[in-house]
C-alpha atoms as a PDB file:
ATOM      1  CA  UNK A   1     -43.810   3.403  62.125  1.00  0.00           C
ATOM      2  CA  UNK A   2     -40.374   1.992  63.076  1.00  0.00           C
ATOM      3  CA  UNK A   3     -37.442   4.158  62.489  1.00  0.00           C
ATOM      4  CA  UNK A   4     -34.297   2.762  60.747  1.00  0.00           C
ATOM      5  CA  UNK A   5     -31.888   3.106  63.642  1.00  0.00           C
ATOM      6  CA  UNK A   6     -28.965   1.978  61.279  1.00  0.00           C
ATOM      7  CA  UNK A   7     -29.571   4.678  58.806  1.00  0.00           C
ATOM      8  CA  UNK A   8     -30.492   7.789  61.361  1.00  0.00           C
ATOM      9  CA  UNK A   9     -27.321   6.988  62.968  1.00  0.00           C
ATOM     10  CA  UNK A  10     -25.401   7.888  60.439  1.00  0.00           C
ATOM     11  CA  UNK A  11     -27.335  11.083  59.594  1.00  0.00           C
ATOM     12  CA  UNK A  12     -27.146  14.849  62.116  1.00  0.00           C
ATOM     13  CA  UNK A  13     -30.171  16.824  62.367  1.00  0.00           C
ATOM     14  CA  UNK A  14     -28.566  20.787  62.937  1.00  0.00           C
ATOM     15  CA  UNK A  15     -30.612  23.038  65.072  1.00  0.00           C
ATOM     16  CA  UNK A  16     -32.177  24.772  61.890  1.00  0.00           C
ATOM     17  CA  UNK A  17     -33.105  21.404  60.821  1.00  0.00           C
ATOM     18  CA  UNK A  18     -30.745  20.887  58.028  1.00  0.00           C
ATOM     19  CA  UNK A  19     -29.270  17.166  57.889  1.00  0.00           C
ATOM     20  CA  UNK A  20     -25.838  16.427  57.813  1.00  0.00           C
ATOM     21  CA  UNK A  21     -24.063  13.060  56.220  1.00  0.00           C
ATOM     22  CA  UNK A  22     -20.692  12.295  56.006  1.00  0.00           C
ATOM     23  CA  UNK A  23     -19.282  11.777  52.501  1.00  0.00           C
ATOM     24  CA  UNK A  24     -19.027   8.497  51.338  1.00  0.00           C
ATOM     25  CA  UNK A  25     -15.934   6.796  50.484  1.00  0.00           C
ATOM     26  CA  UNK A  26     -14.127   7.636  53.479  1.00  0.00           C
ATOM     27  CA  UNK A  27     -13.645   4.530  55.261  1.00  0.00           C
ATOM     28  CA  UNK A  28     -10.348   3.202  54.730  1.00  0.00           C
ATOM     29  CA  UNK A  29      -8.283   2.763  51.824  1.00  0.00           C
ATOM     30  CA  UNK A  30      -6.682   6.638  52.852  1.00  0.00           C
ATOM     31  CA  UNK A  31      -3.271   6.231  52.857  1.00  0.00           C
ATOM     32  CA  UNK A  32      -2.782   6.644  49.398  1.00  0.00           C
ATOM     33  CA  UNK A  33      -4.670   9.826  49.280  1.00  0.00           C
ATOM     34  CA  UNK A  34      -3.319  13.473  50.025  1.00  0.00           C
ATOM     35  CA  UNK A  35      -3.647  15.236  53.198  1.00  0.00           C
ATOM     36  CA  UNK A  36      -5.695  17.716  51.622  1.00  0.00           C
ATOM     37  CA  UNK A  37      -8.356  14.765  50.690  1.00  0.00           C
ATOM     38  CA  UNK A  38      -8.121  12.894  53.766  1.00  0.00           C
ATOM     39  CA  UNK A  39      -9.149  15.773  55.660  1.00  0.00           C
ATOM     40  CA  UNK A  40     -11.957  17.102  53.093  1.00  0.00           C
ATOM     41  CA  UNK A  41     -14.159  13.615  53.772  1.00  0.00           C
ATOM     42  CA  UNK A  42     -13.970  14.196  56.952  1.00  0.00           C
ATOM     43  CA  UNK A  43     -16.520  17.258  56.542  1.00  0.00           C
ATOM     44  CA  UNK A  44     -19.893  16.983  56.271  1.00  0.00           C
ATOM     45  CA  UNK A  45     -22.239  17.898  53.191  1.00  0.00           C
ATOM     46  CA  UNK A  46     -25.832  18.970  52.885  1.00  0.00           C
ATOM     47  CA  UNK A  47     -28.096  15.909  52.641  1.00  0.00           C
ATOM     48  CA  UNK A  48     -30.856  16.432  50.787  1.00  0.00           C
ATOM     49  CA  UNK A  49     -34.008  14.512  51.454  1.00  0.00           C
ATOM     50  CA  UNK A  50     -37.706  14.388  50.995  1.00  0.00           C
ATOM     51  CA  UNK A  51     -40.376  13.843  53.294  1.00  0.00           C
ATOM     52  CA  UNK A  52     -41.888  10.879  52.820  1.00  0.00           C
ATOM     53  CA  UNK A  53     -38.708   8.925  53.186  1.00  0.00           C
ATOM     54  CA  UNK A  54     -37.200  11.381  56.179  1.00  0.00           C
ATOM     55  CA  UNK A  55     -40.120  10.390  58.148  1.00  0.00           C
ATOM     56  CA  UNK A  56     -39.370   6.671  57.571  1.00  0.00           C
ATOM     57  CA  UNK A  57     -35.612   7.114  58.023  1.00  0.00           C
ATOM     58  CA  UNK A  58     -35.166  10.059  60.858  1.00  0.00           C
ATOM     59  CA  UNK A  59     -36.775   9.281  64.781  1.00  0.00           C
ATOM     60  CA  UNK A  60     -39.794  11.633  65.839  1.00  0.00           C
ATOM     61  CA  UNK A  61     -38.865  15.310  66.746  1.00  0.00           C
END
């Protein structure tokens, strides 16, 4: 099965095996927002996934 290289790019597999995504809404349009907000997209939040699509989505471990 072919993995969705557009998609897994955007995803971070930790060490433990948790996945990592950026938070959407991000991208540009940030001047207008506070410091404080900029900053806070820039982290990255759990995301939660099952495993019939994370095999689809994610390469082969």
């Amino acid at each position: 099965m072919k993995t969705n290289k557009s998609y897994s790019k955007r995803l971070k597999i930790t060490k433990n095996g948790k996945i990592l995504a950026r938070k959407p809404g991000f991208n540009h349009f940030n001047a207008k927002q506070s410091r404080k907000s900029q900053l806070a997209g820039k982290r990255s939040q759990d995301f939660i996934i099952k495993n019939k699509p994370k095999s689809h989505l994610l390469p082969y471990n």
